[in-house]
Protein backbone atom coordinates (compact mmCIF):
# COMPACT_ATOMS: atom_id res chain seq x y z
CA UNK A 1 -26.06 -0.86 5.99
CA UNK A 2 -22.94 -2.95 6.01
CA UNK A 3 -21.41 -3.72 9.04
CA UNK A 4 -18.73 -1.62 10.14
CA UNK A 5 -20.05 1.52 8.23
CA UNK A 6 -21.08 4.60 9.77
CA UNK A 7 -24.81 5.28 10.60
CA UNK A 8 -26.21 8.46 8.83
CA UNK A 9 -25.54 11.74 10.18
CA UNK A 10 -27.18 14.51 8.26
CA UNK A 11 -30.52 13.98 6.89
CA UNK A 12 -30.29 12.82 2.78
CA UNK A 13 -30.27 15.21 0.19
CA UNK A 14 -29.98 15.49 -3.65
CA UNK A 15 -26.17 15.09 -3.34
CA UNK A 16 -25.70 13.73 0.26
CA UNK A 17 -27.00 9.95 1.56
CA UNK A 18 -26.35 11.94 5.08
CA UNK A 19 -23.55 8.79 5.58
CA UNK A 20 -19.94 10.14 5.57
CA UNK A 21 -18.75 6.99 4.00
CA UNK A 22 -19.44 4.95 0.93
CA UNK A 23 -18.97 0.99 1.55
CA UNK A 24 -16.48 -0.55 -0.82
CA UNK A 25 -16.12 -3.90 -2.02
CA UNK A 26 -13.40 -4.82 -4.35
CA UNK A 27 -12.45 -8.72 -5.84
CA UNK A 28 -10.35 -9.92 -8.54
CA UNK A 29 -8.73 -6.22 -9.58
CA UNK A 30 -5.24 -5.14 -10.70
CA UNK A 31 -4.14 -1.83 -9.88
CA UNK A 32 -1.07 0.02 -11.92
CA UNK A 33 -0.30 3.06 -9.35
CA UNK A 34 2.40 3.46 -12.12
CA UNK A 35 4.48 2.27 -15.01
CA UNK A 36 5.53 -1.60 -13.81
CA UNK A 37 3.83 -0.57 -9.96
CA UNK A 38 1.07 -2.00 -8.73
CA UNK A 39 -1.08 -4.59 -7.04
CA UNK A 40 -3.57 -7.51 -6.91
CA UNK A 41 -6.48 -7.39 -4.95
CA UNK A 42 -8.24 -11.06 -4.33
CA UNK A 43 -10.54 -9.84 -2.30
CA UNK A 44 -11.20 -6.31 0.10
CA UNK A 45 -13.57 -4.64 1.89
CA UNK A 46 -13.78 -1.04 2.96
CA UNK A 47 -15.14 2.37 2.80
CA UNK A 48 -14.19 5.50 1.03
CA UNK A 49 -14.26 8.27 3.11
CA UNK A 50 -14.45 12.06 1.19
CA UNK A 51 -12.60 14.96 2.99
CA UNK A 52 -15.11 17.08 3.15
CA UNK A 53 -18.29 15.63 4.62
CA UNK A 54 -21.40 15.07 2.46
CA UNK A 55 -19.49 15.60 -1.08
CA UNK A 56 -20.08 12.53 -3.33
CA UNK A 57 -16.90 10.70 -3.90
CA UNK A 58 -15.40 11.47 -7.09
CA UNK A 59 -13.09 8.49 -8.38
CA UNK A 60 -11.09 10.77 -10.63
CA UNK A 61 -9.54 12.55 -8.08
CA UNK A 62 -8.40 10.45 -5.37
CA UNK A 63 -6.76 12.66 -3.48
CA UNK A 64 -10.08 14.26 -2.35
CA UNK A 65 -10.80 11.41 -0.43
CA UNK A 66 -9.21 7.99 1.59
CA UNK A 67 -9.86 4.42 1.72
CA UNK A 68 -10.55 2.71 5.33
CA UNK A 69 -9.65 -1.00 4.24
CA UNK A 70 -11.96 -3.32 7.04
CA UNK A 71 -10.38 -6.54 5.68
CA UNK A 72 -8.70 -8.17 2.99
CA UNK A 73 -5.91 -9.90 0.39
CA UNK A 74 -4.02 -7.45 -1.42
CA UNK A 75 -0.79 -9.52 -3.55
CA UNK A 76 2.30 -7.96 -5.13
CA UNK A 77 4.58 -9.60 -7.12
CA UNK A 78 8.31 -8.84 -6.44
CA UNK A 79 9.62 -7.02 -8.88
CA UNK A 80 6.99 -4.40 -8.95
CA UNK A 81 8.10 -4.36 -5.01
CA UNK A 82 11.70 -3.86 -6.02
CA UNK A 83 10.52 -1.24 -8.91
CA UNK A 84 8.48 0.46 -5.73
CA UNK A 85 11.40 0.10 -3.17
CA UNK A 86 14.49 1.35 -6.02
CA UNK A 87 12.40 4.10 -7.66
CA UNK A 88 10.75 5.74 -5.16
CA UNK A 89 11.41 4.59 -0.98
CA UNK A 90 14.72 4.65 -1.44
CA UNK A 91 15.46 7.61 -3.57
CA UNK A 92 16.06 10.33 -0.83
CA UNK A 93 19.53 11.35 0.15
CA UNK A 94 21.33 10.05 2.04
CA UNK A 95 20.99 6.29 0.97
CA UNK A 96 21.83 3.46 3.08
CA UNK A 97 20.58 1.07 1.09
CA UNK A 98 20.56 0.88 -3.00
CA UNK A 99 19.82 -2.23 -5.71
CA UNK A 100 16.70 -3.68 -3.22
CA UNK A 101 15.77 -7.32 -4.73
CA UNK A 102 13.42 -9.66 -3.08
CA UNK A 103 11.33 -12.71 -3.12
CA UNK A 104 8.79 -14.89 -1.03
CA UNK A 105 9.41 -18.58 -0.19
CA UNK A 106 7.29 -20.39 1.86
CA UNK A 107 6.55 -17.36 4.32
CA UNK A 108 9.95 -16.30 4.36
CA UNK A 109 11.01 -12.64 2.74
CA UNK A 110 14.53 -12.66 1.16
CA UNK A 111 15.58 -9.35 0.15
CA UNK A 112 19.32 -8.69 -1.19
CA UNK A 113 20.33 -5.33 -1.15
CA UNK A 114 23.94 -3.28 -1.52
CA UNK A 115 24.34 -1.72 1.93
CA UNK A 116 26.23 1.09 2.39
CA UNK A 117 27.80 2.22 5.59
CA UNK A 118 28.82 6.04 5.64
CA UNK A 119 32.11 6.90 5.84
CA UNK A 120 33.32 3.11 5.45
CA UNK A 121 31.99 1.81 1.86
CA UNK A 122 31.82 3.87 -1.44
CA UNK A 123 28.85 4.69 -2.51
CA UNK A 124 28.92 2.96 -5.88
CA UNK A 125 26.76 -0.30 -5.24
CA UNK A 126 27.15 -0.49 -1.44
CA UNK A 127 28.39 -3.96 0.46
CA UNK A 128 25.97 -6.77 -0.64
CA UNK A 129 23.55 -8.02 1.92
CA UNK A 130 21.59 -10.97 2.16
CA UNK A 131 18.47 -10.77 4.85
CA UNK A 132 16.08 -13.32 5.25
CA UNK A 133 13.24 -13.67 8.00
CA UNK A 134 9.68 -15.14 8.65
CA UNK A 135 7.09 -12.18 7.19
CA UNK A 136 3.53 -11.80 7.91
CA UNK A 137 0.51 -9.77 8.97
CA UNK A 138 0.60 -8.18 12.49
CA UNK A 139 -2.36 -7.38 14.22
CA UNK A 140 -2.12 -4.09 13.81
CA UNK A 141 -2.06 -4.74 9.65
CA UNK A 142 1.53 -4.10 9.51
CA UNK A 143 4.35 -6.10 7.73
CA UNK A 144 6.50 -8.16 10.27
């Protein structure tokens, strides 16, 4: 049993290792979540976790069950980060912030975006911004 996994639960059956999670170990895979988004992953380790307890995981339908990533490297190159952040995060009305372009140097995260400030700028384009900051991995696994 990898580390990290749950122990069994239930006793085995035909259809049910009595585990609630199946350990996951991914390297070297690109993932297209959709046209011109999606991801690297060097390396990963995890489990998939169904819904329901006991039902085999069915990888057509991921939405009947979530991934618990343990560790890992997961890349994404900027544009489809830009495609991500324009097409879908920053969709929802009202926007302050339209046109989101980015790249990495040397640990840094520059992102230029048109800015908009409600009330005071039009809301053709928005004010251009340039932001620039250190980025990396907190310990709680988020962006900072």
């Amino acid at each position: 049993m990898p580390e990290g996994l749950p122990k069994p639960k239930r006793a085995a059956g035909p259809r049910d290792s009595g585990v609630d999670a199946v350990g996951l170990s991914i390297q070297d895979v690109d993932f297209e979540l959709t046209d011109g988004i999606g991801f690297h992953v060097k390396s990963l380790a995890g489990a998939m976790v169904p819904h329901q307890a006991g039902t085999p995981i069915d990888f057509d339908d991921p939405s009947r069950y979530d991934i618990h990533v343990y560790s890992g490297t997961v890349v994404i190159k900027s544009d489809e980060l830009d495609a991500l952040f324009n097409r879908y995060v920053l969709t929802r009305e009202p926007r302050s912030l339209s046109s989101v372009a980015n790249q990495t140097i040397d640990g840094t995260l520059i992102v230029d975006v048109g800015a908009r400030l409600f009330g005071f700028v039009p809301p053709i384009g928005g004010l251009p911004t340039h932001l620039a900051g250190p980025i990396k991995v907190g310990a709680d696994g988020w962006l900072v």
